[in-house]
C-alpha atoms as a PDB file:
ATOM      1  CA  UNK A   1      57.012 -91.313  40.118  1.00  0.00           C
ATOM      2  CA  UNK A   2      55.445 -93.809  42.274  1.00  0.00           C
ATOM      3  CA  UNK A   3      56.551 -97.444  42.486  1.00  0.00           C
ATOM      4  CA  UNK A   4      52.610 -98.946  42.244  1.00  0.00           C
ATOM      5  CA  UNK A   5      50.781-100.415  38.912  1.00  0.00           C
ATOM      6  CA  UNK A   6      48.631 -98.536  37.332  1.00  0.00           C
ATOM      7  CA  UNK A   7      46.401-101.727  36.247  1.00  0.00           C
ATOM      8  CA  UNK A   8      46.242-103.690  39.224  1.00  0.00           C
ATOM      9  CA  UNK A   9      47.915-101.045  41.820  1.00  0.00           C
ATOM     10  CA  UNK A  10      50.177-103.378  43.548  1.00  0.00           C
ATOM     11  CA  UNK A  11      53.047-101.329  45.292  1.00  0.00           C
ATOM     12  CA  UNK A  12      55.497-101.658  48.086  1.00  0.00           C
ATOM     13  CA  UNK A  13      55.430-104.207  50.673  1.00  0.00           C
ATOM     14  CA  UNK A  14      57.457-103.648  53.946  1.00  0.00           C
ATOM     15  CA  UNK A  15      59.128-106.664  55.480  1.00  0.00           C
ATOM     16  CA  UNK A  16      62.186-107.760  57.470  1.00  0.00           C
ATOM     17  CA  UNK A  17      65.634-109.310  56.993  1.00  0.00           C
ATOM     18  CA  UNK A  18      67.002-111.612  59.982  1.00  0.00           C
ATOM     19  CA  UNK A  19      70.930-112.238  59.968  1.00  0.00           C
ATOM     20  CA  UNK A  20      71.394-115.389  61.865  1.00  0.00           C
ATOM     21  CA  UNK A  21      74.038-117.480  63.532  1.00  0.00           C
ATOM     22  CA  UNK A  22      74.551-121.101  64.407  1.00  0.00           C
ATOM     23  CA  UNK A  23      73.580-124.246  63.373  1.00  0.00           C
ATOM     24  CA  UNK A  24      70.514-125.651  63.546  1.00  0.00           C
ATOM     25  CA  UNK A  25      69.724-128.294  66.574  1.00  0.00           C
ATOM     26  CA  UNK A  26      68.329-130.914  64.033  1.00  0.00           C
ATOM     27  CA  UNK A  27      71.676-130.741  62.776  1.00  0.00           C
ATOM     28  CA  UNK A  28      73.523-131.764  65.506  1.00  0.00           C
ATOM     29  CA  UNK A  29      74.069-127.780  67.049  1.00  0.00           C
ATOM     30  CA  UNK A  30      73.412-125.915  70.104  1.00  0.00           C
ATOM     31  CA  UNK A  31      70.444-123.699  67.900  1.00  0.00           C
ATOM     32  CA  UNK A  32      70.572-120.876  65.884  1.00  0.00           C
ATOM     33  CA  UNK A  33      70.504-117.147  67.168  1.00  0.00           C
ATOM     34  CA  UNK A  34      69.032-114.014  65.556  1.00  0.00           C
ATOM     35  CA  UNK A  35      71.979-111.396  65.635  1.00  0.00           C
ATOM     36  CA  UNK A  36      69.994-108.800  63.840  1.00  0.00           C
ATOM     37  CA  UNK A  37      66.933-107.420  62.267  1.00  0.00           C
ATOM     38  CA  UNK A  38      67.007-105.137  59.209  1.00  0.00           C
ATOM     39  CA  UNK A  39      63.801-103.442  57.841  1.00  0.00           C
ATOM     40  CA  UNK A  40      63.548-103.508  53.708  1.00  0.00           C
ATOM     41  CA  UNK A  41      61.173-103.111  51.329  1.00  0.00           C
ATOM     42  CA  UNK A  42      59.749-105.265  48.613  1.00  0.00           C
ATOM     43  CA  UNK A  43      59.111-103.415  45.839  1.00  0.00           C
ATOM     44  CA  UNK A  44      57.268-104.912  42.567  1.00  0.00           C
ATOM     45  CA  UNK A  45      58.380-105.874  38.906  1.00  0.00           C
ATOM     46  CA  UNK A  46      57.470-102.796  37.000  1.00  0.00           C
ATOM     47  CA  UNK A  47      58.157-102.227  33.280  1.00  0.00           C
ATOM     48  CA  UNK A  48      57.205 -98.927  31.184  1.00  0.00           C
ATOM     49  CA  UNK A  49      55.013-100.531  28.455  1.00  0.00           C
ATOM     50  CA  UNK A  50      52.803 -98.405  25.541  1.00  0.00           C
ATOM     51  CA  UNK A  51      49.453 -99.470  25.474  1.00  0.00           C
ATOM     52  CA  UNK A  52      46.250 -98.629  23.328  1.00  0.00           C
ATOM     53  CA  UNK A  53      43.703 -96.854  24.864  1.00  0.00           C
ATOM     54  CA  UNK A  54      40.733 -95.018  22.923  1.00  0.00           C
ATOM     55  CA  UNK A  55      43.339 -95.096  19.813  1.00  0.00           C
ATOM     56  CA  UNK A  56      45.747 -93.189  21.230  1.00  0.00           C
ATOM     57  CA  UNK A  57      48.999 -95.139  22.461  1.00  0.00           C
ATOM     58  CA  UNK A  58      49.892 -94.677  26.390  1.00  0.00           C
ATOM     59  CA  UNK A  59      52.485 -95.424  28.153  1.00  0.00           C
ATOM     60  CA  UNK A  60      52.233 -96.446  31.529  1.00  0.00           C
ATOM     61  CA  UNK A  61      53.734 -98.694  34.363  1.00  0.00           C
ATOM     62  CA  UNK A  62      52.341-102.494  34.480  1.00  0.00           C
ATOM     63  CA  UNK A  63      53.857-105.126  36.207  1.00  0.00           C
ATOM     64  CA  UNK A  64      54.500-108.145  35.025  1.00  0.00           C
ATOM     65  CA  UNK A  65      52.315-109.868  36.262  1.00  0.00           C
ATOM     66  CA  UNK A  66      49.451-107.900  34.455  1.00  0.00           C
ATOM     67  CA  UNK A  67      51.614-108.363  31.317  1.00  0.00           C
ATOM     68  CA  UNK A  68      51.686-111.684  31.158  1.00  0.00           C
ATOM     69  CA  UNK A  69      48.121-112.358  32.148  1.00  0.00           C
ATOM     70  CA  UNK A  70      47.258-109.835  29.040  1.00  0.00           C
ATOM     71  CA  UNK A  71      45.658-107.313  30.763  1.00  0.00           C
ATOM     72  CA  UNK A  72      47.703-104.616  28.784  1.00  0.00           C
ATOM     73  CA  UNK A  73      47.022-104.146  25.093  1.00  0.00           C
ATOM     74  CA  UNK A  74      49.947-103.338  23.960  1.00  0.00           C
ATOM     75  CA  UNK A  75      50.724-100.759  21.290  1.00  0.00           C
END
């Protein structure tokens, strides 16, 4: 099964994680040093809801984002 909603298709986003080290010169510190770079994804909010469609109940994977705006009818 794919992680993507089937009402507005929003799926995976790929991003980064930084670890860093050091405190910040503002703060009275020398500056603060990336000491590594992880790649991660972001993956959306899905829920398994039952919806009406052409009187027959479906279920289907909405985020919930489309849920709460009410673009799923649900069943």
């Amino acid at each position: 099964m794919s992680r993507i909603c089937d009402i507005c298709g929003k799926g995976p986003v790929f991003g980064g994680s930084f670890c860093r080290r050091g405190m910040a010169k503002k703060k009275g510190g020398v500056g603060i040093n990336i000491t590594g770079r992880s790649k991660r994804v972001f993956y959306p909010n899905l829920q398994t809801v039952r919806v009406k469609k052409d009187n027959e109940s479906l279920k289907i994977r909405a985020c919930t984002s489309c849920i709460k705006a009410g673009k799923t009818v649900i069943a």
